[in-house]
C-alpha atoms as a PDB file:
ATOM      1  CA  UNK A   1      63.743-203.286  90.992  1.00  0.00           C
ATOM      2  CA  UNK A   2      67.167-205.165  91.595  1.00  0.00           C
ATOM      3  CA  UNK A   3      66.115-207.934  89.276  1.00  0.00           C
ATOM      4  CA  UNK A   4      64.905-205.252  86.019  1.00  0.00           C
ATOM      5  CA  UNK A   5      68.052-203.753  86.944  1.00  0.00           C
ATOM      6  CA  UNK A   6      69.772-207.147  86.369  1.00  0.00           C
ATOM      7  CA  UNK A   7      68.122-208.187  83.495  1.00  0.00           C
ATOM      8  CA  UNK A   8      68.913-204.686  81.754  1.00  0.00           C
ATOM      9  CA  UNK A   9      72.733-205.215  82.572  1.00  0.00           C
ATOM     10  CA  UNK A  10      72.669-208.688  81.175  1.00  0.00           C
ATOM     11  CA  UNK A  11      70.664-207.498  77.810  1.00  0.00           C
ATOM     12  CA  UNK A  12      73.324-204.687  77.907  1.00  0.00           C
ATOM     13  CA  UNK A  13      76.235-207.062  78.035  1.00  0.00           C
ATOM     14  CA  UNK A  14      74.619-209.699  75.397  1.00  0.00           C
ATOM     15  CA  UNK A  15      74.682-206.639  72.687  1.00  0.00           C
ATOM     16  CA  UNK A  16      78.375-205.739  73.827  1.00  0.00           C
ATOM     17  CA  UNK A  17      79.287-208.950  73.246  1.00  0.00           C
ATOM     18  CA  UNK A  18      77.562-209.109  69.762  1.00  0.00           C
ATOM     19  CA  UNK A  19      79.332-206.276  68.118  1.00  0.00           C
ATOM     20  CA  UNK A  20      82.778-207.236  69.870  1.00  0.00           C
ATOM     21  CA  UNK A  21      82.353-210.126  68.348  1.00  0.00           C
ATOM     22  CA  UNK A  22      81.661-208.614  64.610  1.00  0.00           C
ATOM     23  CA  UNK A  23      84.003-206.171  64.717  1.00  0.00           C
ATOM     24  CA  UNK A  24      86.394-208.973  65.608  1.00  0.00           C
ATOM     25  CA  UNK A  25      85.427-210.816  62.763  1.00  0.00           C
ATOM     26  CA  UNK A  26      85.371-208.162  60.212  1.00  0.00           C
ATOM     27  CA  UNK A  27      89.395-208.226  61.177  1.00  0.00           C
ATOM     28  CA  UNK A  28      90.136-211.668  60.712  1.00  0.00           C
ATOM     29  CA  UNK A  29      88.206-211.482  57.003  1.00  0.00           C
ATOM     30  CA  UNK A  30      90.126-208.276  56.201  1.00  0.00           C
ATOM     31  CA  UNK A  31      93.472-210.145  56.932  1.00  0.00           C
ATOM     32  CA  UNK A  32      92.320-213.236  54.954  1.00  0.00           C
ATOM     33  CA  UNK A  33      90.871-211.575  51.719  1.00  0.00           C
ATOM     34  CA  UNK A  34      93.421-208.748  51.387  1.00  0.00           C
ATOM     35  CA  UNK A  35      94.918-210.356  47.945  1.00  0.00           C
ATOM     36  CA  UNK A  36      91.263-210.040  46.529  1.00  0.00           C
ATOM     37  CA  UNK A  37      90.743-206.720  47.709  1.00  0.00           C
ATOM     38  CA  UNK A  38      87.980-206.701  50.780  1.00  0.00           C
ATOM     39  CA  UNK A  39      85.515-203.961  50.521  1.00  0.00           C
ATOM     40  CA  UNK A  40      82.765-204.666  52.976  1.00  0.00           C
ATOM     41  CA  UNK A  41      80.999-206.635  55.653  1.00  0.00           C
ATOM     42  CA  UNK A  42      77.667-207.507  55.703  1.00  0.00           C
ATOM     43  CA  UNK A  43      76.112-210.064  58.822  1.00  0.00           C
ATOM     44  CA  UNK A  44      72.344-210.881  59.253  1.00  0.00           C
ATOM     45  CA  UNK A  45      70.842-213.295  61.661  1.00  0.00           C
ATOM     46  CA  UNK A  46      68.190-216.093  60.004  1.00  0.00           C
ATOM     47  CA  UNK A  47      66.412-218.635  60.950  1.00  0.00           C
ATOM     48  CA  UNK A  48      68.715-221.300  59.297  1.00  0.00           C
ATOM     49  CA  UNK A  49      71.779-219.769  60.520  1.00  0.00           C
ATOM     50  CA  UNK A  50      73.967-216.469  59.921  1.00  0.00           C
ATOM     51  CA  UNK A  51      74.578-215.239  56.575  1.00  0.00           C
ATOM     52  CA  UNK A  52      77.905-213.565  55.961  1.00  0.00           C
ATOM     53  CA  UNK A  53      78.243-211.282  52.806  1.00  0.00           C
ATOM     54  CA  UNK A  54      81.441-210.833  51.743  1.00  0.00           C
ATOM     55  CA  UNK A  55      82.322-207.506  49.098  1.00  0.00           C
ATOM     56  CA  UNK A  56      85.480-208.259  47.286  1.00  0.00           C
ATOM     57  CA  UNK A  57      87.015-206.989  44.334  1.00  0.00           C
ATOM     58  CA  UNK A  58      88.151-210.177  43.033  1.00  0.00           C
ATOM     59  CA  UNK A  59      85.735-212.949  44.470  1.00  0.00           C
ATOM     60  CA  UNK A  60      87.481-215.557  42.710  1.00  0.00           C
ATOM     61  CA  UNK A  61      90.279-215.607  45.024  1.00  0.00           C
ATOM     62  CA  UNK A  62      88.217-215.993  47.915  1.00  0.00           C
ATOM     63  CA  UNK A  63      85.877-218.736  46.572  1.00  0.00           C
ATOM     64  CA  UNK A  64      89.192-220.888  45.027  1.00  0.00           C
ATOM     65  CA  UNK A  65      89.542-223.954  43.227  1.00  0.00           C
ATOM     66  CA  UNK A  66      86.077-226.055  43.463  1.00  0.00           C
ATOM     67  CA  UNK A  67      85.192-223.882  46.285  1.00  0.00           C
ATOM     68  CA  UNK A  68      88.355-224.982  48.751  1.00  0.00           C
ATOM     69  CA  UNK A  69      89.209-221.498  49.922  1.00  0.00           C
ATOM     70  CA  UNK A  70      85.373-220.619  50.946  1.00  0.00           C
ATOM     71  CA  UNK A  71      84.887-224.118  52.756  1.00  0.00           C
ATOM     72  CA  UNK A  72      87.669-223.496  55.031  1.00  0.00           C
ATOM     73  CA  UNK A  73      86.920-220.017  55.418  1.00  0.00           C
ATOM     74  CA  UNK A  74      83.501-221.008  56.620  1.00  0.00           C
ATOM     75  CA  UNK A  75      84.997-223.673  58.885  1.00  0.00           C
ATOM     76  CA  UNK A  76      87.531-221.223  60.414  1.00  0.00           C
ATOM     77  CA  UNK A  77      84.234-218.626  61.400  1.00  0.00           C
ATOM     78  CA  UNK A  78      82.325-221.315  62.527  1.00  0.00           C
ATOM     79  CA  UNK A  79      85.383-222.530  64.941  1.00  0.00           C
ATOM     80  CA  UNK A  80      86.739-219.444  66.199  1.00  0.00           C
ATOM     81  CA  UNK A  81      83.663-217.168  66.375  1.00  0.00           C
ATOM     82  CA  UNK A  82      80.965-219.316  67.349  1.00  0.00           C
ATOM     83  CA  UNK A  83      78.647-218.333  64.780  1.00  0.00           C
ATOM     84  CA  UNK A  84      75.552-220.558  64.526  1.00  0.00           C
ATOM     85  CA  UNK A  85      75.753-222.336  60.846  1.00  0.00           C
ATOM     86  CA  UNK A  86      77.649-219.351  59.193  1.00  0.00           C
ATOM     87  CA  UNK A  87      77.042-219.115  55.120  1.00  0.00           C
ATOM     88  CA  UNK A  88      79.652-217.045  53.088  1.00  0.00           C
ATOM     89  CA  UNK A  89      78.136-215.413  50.258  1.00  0.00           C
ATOM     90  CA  UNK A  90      80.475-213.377  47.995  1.00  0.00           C
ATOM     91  CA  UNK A  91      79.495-210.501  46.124  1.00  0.00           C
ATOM     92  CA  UNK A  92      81.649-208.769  43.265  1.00  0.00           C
ATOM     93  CA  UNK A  93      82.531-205.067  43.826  1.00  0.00           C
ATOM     94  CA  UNK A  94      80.374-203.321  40.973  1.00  0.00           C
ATOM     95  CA  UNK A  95      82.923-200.145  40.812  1.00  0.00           C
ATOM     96  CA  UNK A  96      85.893-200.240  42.718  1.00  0.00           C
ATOM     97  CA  UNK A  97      86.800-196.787  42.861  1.00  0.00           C
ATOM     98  CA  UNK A  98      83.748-196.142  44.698  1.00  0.00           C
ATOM     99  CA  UNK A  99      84.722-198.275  47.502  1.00  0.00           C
ATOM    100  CA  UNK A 100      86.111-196.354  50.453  1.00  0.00           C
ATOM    101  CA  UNK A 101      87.787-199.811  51.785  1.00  0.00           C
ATOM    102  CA  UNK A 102      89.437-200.676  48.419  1.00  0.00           C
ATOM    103  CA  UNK A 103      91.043-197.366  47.685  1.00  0.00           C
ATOM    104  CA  UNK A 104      92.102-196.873  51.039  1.00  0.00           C
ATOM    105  CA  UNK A 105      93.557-200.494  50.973  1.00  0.00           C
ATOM    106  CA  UNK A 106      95.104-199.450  47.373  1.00  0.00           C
ATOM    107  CA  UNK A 107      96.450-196.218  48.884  1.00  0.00           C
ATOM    108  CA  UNK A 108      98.073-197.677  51.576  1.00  0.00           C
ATOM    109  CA  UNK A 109     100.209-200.951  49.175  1.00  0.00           C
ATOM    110  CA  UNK A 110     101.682-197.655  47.023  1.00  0.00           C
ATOM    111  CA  UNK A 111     102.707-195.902  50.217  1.00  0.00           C
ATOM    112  CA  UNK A 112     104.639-199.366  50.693  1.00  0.00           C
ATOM    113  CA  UNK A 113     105.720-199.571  47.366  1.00  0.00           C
ATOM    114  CA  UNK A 114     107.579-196.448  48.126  1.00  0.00           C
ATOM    115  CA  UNK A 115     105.161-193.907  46.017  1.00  0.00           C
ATOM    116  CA  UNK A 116     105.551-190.421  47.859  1.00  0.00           C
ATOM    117  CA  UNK A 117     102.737-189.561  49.954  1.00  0.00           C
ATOM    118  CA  UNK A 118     101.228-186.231  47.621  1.00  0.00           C
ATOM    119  CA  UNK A 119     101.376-188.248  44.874  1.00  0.00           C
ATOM    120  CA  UNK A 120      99.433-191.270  45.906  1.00  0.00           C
ATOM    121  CA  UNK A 121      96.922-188.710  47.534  1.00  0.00           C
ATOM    122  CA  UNK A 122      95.943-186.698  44.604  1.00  0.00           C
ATOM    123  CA  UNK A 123      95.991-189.728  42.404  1.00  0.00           C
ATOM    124  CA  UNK A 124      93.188-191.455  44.783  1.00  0.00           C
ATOM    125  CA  UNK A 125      91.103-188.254  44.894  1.00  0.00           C
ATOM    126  CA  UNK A 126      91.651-187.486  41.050  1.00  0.00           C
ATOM    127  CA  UNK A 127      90.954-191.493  40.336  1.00  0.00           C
ATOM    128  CA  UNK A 128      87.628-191.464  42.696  1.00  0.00           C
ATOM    129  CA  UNK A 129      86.316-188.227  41.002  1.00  0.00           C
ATOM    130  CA  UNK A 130      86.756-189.704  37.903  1.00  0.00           C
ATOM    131  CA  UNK A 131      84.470-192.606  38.802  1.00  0.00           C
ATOM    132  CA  UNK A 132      81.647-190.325  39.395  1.00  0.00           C
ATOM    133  CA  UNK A 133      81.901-189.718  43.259  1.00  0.00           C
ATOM    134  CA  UNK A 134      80.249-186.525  44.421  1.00  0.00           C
ATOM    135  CA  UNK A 135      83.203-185.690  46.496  1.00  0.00           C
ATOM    136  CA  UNK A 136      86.075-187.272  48.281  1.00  0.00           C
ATOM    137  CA  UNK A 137      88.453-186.440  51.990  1.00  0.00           C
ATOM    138  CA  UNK A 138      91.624-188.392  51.892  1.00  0.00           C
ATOM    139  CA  UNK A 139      94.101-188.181  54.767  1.00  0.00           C
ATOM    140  CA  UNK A 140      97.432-189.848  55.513  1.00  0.00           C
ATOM    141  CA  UNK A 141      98.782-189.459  58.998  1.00  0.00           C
ATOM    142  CA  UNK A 142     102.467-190.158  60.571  1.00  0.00           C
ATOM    143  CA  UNK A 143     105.754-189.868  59.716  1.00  0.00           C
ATOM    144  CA  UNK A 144     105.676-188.972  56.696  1.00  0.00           C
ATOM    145  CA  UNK A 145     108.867-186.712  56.125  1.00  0.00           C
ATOM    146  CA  UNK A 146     110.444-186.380  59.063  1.00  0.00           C
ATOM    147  CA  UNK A 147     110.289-187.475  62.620  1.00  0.00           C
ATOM    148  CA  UNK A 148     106.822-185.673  63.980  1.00  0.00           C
ATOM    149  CA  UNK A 149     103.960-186.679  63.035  1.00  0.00           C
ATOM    150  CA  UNK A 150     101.988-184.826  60.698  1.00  0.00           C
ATOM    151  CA  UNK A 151      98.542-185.185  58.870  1.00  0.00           C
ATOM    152  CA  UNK A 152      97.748-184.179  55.082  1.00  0.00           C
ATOM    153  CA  UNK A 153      94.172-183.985  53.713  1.00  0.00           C
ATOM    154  CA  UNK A 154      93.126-183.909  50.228  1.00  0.00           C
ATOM    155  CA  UNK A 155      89.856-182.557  48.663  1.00  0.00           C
ATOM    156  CA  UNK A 156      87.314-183.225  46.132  1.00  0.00           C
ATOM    157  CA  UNK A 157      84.330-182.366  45.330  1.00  0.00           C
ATOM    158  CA  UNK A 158      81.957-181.649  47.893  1.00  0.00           C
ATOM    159  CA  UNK A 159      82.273-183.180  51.759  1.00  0.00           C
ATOM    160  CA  UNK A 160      79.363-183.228  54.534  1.00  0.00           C
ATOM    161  CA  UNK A 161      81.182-183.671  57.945  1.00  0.00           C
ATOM    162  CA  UNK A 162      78.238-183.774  60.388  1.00  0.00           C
ATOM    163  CA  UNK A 163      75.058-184.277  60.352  1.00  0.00           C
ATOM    164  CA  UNK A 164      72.444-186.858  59.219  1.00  0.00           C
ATOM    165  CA  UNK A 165      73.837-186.332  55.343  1.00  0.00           C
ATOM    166  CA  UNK A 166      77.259-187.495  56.753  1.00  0.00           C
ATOM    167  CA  UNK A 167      75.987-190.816  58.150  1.00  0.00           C
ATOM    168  CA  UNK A 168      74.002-192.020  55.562  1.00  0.00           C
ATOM    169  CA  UNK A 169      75.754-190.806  52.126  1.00  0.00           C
ATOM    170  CA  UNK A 170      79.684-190.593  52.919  1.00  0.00           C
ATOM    171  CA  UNK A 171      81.485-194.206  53.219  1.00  0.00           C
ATOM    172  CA  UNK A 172      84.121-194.882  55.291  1.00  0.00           C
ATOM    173  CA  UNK A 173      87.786-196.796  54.668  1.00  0.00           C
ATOM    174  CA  UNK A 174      90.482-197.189  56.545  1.00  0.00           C
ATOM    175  CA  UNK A 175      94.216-199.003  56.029  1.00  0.00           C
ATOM    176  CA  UNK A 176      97.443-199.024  57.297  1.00  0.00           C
ATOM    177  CA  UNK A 177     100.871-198.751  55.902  1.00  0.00           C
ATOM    178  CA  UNK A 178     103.673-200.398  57.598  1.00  0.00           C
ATOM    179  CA  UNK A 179     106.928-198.422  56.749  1.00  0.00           C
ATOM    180  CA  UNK A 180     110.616-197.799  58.257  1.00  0.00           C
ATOM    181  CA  UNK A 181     109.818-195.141  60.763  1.00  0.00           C
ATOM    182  CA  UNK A 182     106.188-196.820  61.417  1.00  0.00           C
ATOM    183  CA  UNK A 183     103.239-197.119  60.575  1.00  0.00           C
ATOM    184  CA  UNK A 184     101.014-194.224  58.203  1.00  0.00           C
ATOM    185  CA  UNK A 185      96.900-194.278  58.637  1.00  0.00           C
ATOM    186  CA  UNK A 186      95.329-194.510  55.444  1.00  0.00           C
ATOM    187  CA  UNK A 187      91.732-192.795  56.047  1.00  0.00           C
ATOM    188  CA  UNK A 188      89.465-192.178  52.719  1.00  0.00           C
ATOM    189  CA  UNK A 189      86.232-191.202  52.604  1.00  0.00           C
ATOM    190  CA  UNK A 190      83.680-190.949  49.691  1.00  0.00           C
ATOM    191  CA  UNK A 191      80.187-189.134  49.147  1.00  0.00           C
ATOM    192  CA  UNK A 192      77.485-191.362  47.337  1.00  0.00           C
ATOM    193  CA  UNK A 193      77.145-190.295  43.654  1.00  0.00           C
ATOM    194  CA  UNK A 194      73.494-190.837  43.821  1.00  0.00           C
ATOM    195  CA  UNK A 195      73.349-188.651  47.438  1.00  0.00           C
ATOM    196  CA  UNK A 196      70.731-186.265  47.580  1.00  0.00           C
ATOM    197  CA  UNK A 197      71.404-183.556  49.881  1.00  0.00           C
ATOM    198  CA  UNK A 198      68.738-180.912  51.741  1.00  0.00           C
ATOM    199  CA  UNK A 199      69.535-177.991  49.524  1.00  0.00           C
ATOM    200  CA  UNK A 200      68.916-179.596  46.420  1.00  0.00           C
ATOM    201  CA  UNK A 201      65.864-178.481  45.058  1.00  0.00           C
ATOM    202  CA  UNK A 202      64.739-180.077  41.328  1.00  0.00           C
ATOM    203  CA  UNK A 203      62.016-177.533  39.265  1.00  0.00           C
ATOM    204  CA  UNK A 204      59.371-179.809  37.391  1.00  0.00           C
ATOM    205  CA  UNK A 205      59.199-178.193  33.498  1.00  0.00           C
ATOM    206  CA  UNK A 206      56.432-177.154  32.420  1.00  0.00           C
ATOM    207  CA  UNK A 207      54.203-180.074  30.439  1.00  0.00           C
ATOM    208  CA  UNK A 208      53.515-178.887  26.869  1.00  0.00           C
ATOM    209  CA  UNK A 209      49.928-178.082  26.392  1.00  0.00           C
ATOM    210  CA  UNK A 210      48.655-177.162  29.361  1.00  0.00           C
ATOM    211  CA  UNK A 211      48.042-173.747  30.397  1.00  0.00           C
ATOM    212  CA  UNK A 212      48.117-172.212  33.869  1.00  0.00           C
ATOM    213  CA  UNK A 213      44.620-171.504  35.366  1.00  0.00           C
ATOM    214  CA  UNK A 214      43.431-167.280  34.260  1.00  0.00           C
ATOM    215  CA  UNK A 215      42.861-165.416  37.323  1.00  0.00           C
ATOM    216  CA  UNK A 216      38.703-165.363  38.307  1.00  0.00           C
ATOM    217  CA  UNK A 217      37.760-161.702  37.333  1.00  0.00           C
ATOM    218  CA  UNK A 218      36.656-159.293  40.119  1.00  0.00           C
ATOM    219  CA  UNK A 219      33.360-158.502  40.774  1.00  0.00           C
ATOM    220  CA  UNK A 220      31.813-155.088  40.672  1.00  0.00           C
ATOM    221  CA  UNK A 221      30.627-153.403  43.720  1.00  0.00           C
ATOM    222  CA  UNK A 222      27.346-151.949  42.485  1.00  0.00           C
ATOM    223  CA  UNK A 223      25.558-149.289  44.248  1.00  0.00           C
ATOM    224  CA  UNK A 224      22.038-149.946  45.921  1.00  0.00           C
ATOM    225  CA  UNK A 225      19.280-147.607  43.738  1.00  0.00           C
ATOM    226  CA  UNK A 226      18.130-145.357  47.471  1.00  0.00           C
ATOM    227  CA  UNK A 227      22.155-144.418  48.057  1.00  0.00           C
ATOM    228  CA  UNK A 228      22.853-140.604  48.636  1.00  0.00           C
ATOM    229  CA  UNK A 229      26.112-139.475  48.486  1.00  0.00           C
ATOM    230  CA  UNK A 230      28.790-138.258  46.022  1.00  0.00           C
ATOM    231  CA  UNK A 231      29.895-141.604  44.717  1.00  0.00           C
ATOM    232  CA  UNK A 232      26.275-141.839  43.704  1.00  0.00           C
ATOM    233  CA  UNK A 233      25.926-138.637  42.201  1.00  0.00           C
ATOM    234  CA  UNK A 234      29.078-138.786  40.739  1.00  0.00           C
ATOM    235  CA  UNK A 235      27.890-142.747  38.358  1.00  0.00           C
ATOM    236  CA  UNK A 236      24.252-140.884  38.170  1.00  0.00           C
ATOM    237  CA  UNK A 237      25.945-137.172  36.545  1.00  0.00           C
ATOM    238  CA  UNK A 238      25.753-136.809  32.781  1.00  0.00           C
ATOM    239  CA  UNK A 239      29.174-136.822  30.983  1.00  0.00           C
ATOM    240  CA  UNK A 240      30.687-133.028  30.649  1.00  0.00           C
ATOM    241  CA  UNK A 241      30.061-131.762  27.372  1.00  0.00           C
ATOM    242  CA  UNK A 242      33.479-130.345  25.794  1.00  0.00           C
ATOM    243  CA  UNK A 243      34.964-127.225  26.461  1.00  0.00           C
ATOM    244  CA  UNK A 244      34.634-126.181  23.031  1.00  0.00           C
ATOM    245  CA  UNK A 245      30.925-126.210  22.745  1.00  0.00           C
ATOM    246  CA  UNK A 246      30.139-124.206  25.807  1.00  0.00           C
ATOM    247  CA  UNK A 247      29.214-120.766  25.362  1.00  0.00           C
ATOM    248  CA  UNK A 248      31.674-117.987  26.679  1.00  0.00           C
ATOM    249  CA  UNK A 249      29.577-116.184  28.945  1.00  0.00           C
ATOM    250  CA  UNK A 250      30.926-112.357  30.026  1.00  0.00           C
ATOM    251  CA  UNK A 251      32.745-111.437  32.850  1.00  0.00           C
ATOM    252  CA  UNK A 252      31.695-108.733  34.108  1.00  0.00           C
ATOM    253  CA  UNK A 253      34.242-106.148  36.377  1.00  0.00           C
ATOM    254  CA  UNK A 254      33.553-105.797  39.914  1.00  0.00           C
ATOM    255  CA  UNK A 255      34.022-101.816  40.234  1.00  0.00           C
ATOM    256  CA  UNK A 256      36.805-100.622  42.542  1.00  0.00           C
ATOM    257  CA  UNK A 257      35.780 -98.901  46.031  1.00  0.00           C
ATOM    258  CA  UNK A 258      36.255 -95.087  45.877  1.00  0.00           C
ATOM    259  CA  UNK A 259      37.926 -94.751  48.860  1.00  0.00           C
ATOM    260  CA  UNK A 260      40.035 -96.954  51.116  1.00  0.00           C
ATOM    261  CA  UNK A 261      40.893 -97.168  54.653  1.00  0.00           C
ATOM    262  CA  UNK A 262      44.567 -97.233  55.155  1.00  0.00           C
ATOM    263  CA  UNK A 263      47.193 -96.442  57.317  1.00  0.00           C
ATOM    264  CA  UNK A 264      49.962 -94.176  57.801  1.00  0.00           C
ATOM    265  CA  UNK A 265      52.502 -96.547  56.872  1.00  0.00           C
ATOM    266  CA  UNK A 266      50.505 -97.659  53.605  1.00  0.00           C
ATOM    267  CA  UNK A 267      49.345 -94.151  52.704  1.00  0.00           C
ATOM    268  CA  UNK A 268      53.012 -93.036  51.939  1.00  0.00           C
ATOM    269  CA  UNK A 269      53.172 -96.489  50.086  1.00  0.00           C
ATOM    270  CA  UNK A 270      50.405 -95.508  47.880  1.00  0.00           C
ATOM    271  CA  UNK A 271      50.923 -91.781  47.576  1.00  0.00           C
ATOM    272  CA  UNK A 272      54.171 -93.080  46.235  1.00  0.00           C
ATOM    273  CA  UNK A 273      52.912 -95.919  43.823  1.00  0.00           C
ATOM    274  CA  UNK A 274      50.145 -93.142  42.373  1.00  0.00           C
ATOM    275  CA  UNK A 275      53.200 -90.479  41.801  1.00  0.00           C
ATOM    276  CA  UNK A 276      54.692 -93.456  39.322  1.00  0.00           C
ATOM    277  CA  UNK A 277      51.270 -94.075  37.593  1.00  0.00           C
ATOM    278  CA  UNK A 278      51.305 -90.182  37.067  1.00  0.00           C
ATOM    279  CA  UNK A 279      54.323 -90.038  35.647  1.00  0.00           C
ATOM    280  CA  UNK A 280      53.638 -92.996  33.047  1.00  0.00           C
ATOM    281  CA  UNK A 281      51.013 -90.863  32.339  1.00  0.00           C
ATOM    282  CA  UNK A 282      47.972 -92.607  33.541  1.00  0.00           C
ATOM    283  CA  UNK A 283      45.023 -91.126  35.177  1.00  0.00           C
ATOM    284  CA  UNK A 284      43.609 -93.103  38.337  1.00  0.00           C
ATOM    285  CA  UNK A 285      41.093 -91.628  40.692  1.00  0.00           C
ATOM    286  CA  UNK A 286      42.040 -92.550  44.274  1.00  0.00           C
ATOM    287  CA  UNK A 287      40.774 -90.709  47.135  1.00  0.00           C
ATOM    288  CA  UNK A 288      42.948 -91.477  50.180  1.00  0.00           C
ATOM    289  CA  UNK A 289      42.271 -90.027  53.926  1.00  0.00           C
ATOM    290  CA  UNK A 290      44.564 -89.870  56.223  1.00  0.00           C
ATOM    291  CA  UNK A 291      44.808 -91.748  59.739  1.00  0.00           C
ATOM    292  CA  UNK A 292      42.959 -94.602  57.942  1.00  0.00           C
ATOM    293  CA  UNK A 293      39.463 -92.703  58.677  1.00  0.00           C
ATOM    294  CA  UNK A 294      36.914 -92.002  56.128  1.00  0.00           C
END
């Protein structure tokens, strides 16, 4: 156990020592190529050696006359980083104002050129919008008009701040202005033009010519020939001739009993109701008994 344990620390301290090492480098390149406007670091181990890619905005400066300023560029890695057999390839910047480094480097030279601090922000956002950026977040921190320290964002577009859309569409850039009362951070970041988030959702059209798929018919239930029932009687019945067609056939008029068992209560009722026939001067024969007996 005590030597995994060991081994684990030393693997530990070997990576550690890798990416100090990097980031260290990525410094000393930044201070070097700042006249030809650094944008990136790239390192990969291979076989022959390590291969260094450079992103500048101006790779002429860094290459130089017949390749002078590359040579001793490569020499200087070699000697203060110990890189094994490090090749500097430079690459050209395709769009600059899609580079979080370079505008952040660019924002940070017209803070020193004594541009005020809102108007070099909204200029960066309104130049990287311009470019085609899906959004932008650039903020300037320190003293910026008095002696506290104070922090101003500006917005564009549209911004992920966590989340797995954050760390692999939004690029990072950071620079710093030296001025009177100190130094200002210089922090832009930019979303991917081409960044395709979770909640976008792209509907096919429809291809000419080709029809959607009718919906299958339903089948019909039919009724075994033995069933009983009214559902059978009802499909077996003859249609209903019309109403005009049918004979009238005559009603005939149930006669009315001659005498009716009623009560007290509804033989004053009716004694009453026959004195109002009487006097409309209709005759009906009614034979009532009293106590509702006959």
């Amino acid at each position: 156990m005590a030597a995994r344990g060991t081994a684990e620390r030393r693997k530990d301290k070997r990576i550690v020592v890798e990416n100090v090492r990097r980031v260290l480098l990525k410094e000393y390149l930044l201070r070097e190529t700042k006249r030809a406007g650094f944008g990136g670091l790239d390192i990969q181990r291979t076989p022959m050696g390590t291969r260094v890619t450079l992103i500048a905005e101006r790779p002429g400066l860094v290459i130089g006359r017949k390749g002078g300023a590359i040579k001793s560029l490569t020499e200087a890695v070699e000697r203060q980083f110990n890189f094994d057999n490090p090749q500097i390839e430079v690459q050209e910047v395709a769009n600059p104002s899609l580079n979080a480094q370079i505008m952040a480097e660019k924002l940070s030279n017209a803070l020193e050129r004594g541009w005020h601090f809102r108007r070099a922000g909204h200029s960066t956002v309104r130049r990287i919008m311009e470019a085609g950026a899906k959004g932008c977040l650039v903020v300037i921190a320190g003293k910026l008009t008095g002696r506290r320290h104070r922090r101003v964002k500006f917005k564009g577009g549209h911004i992920k701040y966590c989340g797995e859309p954050r760390n692999t569409w939004m690029w990072k850039g950071f620079a710093i202005a030296r001025m009177k009362p100190g130094v200002i951070g210089c922090s832009v970041q930019i979303m991917d033009p081409d960044a395709k988030l979770p909640d976008e959702i792209a509907v096919k059209p429809p291809v000419p010519g080709v029809e959607a798929p009718a919906p299958a018919p339903k089948a019909e239930v039919e009724a075994p020939s033995g069933a009983e029932g009214p559902e059978a009687e009802a499909e077996t019945a003859p249609p209903a001739a019309p109403a005009e067609d049918a004979p009238e056939l005559p009603v005939e008029e149930t006669p009315l009993p001659e005498q009716l068992k009623i009560s007290k209560v509804a033989e004053k009722k009716l004694k009453k109701v026959l004195k109002e026939v009487k006097a409309l001067g209709d005759d009906v024969d009614v034979d009532v008994k009293k106590g509702g007996k006959p």
